[in-house]
Protein backbone atom coordinates (compact mmCIF):
# COMPACT_ATOMS: atom_id res chain seq x y z
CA UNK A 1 -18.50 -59.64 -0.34
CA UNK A 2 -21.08 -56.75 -0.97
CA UNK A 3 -20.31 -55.44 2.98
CA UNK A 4 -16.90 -55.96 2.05
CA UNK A 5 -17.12 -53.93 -0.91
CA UNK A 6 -19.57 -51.21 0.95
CA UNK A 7 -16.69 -50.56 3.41
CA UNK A 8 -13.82 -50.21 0.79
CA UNK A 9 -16.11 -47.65 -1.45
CA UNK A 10 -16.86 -46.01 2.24
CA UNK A 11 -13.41 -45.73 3.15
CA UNK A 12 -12.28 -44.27 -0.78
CA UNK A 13 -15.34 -41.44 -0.44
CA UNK A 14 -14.19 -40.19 3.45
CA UNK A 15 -10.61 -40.09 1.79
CA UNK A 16 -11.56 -38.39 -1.05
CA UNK A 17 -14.07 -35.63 0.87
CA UNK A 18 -11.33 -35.37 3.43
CA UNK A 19 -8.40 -34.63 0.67
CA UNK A 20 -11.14 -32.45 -0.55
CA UNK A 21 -11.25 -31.00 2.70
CA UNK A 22 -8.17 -30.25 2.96
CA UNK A 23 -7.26 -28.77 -0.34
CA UNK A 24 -9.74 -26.53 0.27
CA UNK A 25 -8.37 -25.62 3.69
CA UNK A 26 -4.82 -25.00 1.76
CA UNK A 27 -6.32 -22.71 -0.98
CA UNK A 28 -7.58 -20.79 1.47
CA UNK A 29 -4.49 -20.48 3.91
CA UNK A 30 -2.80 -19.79 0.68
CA UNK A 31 -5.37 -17.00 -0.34
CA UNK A 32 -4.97 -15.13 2.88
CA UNK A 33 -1.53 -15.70 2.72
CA UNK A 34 -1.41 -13.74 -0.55
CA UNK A 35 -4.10 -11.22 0.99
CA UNK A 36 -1.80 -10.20 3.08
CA UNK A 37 0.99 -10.25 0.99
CA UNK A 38 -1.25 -7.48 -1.30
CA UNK A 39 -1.71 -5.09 2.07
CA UNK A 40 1.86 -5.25 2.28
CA UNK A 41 2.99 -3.93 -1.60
CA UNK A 42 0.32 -1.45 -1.81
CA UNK A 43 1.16 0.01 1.03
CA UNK A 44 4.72 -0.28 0.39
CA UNK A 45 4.23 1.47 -2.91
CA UNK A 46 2.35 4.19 -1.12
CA UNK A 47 4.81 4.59 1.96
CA UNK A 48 8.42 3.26 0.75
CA UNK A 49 10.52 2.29 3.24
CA UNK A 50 11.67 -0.86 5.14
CA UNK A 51 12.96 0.26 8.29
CA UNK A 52 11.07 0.07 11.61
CA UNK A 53 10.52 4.25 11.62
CA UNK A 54 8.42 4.24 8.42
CA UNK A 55 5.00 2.33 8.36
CA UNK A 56 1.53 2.29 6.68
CA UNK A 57 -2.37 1.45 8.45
CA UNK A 58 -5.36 0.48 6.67
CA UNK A 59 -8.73 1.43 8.75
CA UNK A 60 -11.52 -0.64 8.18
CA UNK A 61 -9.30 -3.48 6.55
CA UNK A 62 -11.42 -5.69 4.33
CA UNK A 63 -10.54 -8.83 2.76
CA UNK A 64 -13.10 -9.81 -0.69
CA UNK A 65 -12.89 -11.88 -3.85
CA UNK A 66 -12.38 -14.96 -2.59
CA UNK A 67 -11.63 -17.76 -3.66
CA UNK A 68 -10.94 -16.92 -7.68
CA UNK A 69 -9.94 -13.04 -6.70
CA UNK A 70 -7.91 -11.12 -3.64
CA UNK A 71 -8.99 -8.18 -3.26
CA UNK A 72 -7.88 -5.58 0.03
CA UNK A 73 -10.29 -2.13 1.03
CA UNK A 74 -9.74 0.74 3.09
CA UNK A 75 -11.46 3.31 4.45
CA UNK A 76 -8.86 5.11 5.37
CA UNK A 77 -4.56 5.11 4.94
CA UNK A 78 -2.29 6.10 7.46
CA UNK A 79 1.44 6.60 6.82
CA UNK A 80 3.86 7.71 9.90
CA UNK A 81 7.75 8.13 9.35
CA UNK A 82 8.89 8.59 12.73
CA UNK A 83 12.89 8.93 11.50
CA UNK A 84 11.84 11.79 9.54
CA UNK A 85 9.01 13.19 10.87
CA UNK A 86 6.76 12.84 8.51
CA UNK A 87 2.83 11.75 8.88
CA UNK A 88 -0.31 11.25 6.04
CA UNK A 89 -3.32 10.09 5.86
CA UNK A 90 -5.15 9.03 2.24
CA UNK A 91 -9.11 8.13 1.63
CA UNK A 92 -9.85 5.09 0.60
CA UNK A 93 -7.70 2.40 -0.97
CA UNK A 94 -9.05 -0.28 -3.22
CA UNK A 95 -6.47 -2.88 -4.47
CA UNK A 96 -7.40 -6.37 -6.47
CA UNK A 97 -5.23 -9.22 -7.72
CA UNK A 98 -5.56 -11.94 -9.78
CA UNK A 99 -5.19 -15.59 -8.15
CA UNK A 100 -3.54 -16.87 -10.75
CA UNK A 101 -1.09 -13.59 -10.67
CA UNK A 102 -0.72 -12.27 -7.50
CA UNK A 103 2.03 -10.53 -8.23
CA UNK A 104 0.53 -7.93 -10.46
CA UNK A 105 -1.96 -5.43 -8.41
CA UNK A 106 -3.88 -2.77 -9.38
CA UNK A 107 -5.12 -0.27 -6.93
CA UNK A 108 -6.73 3.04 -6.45
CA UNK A 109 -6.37 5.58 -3.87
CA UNK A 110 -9.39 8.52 -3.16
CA UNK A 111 -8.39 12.17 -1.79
CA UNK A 112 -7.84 14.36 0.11
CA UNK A 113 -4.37 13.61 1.04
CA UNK A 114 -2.70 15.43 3.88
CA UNK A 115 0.58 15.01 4.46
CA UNK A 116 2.30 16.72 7.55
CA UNK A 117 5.87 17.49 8.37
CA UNK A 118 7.83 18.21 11.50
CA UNK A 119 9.01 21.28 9.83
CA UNK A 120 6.51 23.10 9.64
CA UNK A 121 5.33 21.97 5.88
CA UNK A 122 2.07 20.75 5.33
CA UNK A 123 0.49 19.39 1.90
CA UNK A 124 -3.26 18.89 1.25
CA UNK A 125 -3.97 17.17 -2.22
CA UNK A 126 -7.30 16.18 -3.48
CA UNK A 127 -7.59 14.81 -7.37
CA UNK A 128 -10.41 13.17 -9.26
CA UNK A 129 -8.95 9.62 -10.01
CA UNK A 130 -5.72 7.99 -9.09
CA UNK A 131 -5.17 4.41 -10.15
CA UNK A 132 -1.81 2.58 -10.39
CA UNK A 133 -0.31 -0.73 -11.08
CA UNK A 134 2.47 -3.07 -9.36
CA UNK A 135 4.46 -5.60 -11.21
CA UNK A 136 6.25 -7.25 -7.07
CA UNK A 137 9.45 -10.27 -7.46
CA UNK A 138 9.90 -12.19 -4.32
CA UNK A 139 12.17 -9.44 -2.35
CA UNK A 140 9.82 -5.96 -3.29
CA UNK A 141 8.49 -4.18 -6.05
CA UNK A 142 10.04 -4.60 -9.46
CA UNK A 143 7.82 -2.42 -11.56
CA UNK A 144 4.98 0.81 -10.74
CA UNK A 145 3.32 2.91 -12.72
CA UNK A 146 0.46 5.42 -11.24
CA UNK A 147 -1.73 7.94 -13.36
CA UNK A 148 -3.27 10.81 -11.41
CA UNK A 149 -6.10 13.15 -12.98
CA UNK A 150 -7.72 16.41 -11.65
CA UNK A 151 -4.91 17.00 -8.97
CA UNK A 152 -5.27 20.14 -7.47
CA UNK A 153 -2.92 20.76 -4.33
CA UNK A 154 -2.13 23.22 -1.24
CA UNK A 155 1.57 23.38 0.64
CA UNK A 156 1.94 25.90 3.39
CA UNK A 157 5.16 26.66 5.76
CA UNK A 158 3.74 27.91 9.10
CA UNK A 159 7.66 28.69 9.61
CA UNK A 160 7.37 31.35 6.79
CA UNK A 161 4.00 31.67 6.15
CA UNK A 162 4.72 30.84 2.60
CA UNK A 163 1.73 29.35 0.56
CA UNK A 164 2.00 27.10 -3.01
CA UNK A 165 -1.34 26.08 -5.10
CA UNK A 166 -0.61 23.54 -7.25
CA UNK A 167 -2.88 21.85 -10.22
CA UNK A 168 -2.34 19.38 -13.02
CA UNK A 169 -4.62 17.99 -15.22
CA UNK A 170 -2.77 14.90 -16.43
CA UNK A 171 -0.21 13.36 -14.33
CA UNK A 172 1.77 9.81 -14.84
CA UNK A 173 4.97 8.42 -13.17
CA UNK A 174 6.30 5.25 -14.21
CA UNK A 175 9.14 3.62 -12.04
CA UNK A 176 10.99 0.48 -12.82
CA UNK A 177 14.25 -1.82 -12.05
CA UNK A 178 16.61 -2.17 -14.66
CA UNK A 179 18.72 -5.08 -13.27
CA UNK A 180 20.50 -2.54 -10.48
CA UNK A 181 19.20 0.61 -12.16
CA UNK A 182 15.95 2.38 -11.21
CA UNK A 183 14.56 3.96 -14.97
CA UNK A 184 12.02 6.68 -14.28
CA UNK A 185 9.57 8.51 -16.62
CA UNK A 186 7.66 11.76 -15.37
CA UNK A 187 5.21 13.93 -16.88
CA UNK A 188 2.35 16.48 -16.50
CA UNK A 189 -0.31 18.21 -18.63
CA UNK A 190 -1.25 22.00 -18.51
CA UNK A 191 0.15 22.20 -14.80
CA UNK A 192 -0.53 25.73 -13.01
CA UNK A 193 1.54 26.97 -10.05
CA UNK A 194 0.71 29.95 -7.84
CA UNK A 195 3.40 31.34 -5.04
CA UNK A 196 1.94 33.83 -2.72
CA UNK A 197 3.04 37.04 -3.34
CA UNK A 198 4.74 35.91 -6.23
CA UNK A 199 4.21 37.08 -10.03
CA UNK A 200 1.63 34.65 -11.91
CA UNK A 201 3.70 31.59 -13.73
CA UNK A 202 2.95 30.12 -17.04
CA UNK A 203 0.85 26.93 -17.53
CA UNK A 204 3.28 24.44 -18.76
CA UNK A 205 3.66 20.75 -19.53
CA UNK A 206 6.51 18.91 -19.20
CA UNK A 207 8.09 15.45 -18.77
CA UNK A 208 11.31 13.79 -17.56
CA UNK A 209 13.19 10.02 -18.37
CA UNK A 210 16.12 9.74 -16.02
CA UNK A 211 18.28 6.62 -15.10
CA UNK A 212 19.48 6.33 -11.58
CA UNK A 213 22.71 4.04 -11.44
CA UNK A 214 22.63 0.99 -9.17
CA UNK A 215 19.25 2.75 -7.45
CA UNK A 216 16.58 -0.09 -7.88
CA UNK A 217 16.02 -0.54 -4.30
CA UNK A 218 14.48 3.42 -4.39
CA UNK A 219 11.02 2.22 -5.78
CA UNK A 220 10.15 0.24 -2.76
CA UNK A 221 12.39 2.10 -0.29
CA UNK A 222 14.80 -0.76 0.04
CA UNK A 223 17.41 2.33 -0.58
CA UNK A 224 18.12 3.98 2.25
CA UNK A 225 20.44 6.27 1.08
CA UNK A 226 18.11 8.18 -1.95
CA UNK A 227 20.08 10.33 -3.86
CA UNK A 228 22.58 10.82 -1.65
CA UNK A 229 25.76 9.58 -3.31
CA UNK A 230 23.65 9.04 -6.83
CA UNK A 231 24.95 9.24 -10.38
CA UNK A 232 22.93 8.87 -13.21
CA UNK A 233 21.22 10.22 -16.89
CA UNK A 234 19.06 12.41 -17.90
CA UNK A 235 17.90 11.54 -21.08
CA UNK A 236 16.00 14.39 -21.62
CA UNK A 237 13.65 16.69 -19.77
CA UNK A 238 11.06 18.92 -21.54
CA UNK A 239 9.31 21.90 -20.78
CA UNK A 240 6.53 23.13 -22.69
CA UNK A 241 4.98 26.76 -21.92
CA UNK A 242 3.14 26.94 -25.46
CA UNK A 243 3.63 28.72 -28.66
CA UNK A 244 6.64 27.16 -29.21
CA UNK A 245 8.23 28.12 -25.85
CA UNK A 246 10.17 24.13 -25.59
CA UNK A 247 13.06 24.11 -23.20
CA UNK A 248 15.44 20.56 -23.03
CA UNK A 249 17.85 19.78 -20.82
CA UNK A 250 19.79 16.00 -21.03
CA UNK A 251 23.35 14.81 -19.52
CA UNK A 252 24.83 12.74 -17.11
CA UNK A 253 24.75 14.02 -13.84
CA UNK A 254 25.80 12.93 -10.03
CA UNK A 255 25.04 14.04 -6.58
CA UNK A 256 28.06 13.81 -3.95
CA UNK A 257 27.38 12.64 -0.16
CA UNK A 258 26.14 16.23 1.11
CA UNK A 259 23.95 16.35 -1.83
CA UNK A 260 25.57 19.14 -3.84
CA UNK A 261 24.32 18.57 -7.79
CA UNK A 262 27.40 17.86 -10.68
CA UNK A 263 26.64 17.38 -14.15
CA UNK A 264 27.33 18.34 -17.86
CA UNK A 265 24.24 19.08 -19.69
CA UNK A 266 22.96 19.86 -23.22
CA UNK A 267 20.35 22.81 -22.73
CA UNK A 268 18.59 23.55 -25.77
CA UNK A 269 16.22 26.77 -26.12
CA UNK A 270 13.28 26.95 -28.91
CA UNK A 271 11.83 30.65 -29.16
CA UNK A 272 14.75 32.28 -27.21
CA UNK A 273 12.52 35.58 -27.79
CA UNK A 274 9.36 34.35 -26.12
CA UNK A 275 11.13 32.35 -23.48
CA UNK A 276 12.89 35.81 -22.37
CA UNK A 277 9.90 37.82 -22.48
CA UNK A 278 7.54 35.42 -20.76
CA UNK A 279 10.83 35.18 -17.69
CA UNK A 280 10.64 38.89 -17.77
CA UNK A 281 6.91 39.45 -17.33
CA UNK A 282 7.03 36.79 -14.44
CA UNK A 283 10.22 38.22 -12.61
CA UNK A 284 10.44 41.91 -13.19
CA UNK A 285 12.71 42.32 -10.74
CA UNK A 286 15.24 40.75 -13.05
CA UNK A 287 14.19 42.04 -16.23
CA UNK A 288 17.99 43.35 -16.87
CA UNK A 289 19.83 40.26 -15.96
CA UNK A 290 17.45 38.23 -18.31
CA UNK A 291 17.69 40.44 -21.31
CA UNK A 292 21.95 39.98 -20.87
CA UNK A 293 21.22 36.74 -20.46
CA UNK A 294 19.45 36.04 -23.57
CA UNK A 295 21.40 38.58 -25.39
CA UNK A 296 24.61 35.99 -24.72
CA UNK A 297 22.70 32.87 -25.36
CA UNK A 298 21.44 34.40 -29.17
CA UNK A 299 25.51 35.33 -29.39
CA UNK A 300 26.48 31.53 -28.69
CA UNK A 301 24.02 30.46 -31.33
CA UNK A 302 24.73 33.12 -34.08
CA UNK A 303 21.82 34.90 -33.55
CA UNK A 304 19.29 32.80 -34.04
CA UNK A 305 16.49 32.08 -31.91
CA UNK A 306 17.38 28.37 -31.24
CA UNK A 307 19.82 27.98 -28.62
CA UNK A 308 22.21 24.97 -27.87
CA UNK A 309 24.09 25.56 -25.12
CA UNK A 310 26.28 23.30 -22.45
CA UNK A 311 25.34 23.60 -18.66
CA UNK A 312 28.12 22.95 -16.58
CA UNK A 313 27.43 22.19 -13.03
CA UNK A 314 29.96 21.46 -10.18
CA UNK A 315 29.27 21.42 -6.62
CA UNK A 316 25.62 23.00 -7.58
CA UNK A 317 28.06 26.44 -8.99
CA UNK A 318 26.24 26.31 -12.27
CA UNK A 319 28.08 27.78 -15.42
CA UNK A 320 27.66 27.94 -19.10
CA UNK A 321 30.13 26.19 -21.33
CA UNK A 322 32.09 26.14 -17.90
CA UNK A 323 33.29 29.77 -17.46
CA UNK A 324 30.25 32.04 -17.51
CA UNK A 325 28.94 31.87 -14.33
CA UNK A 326 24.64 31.54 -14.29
CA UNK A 327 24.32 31.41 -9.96
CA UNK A 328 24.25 28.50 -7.42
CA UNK A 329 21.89 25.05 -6.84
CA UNK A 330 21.63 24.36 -3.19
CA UNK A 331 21.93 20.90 -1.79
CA UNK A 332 18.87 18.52 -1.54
């Protein structure tokens, strides 16, 4: 009896360390699993796309947290888009997870950035934090939102020479899907931008909420098309030069197949004054165009020095009110 019973309690422990075992061996197949699954939406966030030309390369991959955390490090990012011939590379990436909620990452990205272009174009960014979030479903990313501080940036055409300096010092973008809509919210604080040989421009803040009908698939690049074809809102966009100097623009608006711009907007001008006189000191060269300009907009609004206007635009001809002609947007 007591062998007897000595074997049965022998055979329920080796059953129980081997289920043990085994578990154990699951949890972890299941933590690399989702590991893996993290390298992919991070760097799917950074480099959208889902078609063989576009992908994304962590150097130095490193898997830690395990078992209650995932966490994925880089030491460096590489993004190639060999449709469109376009190449970057990004310092380090840092991403983390929670195992009970893999789905929602958090990551950060260090500078410089360089991003390359088989135009011609090249863009070097470096900035002193940029730290984001993912919210993925089970077929991409359903929500984003990234906030950059300190960027400072460089582009430069070695077609024309042309330089741009760049510099915000707040900057936060905030994507999500709306059922088949892609919402977007945009903004920067006291940004500064320098053309060379250009007059100097004003620092200015300003922000943007747009809806992009039936676009979702744009925040993970499941949408090949972009906004090719698009129609949408503009809820409002707002520029901010200081003093007073507030400039909104809001209205549906649509871009056809060759991606010529069509909308009817509500432009609204606070401190028509200052807003003509700061244009003015940064484009002399049109100095009389802007005073007739401004002289018509202060007509439309009865004189006053708050200006509600509508900004008819089709085919990228832009107009005011439909018949005054303002000059032409070209084509994305």
């Amino acid at each position: 009896m007591a062998a007897s019973s000595q074997s049965r309690g022998g055979r329920k422990f080796w059953l129980l360390g081997s289920a043990i075992v085994l578990l154990i061996a699951l949890y972890t197949g299941a933590w690399f699993y989702a590991a893996s699954t993290l390298k992919t939406s991070v760097l799917k966030a950074i480099a959208p796309g889902n078609t063989a030309g576009v992908s994304g390369e962590c150097t130095d991959i490193d898997f830690r947290g395990y078992p209650f955390r995932i966490g994925l490090f880089c030491a460096k990012v590489d993004v190639d888009d060999n449709v469109n011939g376009v190449s970057a590379t990004f310092g380090q990436l840092r991403s983390a997870a929670q195992v009970y909620a893999p789905g929602h990452i958090v990551w950060e990205l260090d500078s410089p950035a360089e991003i390359r272009s088989a135009n011609g174009l090249s863009l070097n960014a470096e900035w002193a934090s940029l730290q984001s979030s993912l919210i993925t479903k089970l077929k991409g990313v359903d929500r984003s939102s990234t906030i950059i501080e300190g960027l400072k940036g460089t582009a430069v055409s070695s077609q024309t020479g042309q330089t741009i300096n760049f510099d915000a010092a707040h900057t936060e973008i905030h994507l999500r899907q709306n059922g088949g809509d892609l919402d977007g919210a945009i903004s920067v604080t006291d940004s500064n931008t320098a053309i060379k040989d250009w007059p100097a421009f004003p620092k200015l803040s300003a922000s943007a909420d747009v809806t992009l009908a039936g676009k979702a698939g744009m925040i993970d690049g499941s949408d090949q098309k972009g906004l090719y074809g698009a129609s949408g809102e503009l809820r409002k966009v707002v520029t901010d030069i200081g003093d007073g100097r507030v400039m909104t623009l809001s209205g549906p608006f649509s871009f056809d197949e060759e991606g010529y711009l069509s909308g009817k907007f509500k432009l609204e001008i606070e401190q028509l004054g200052p807003w003509r006189d700061s244009i003015k000191q940064t484009f002399p060269e049109i100095a009389k165009t802007v005073d007739t300009a401004a002289k018509l907009l202060k007509a439309l609004a009865g004189g006053g020095d708050k200006v509600s206007v509508d900004l008819v635009v089709a085919r990228g001809n832009a107009t005011v009110g439909g018949f005054i002609p303002l000059g032409s947007i070209p084509p994305i």
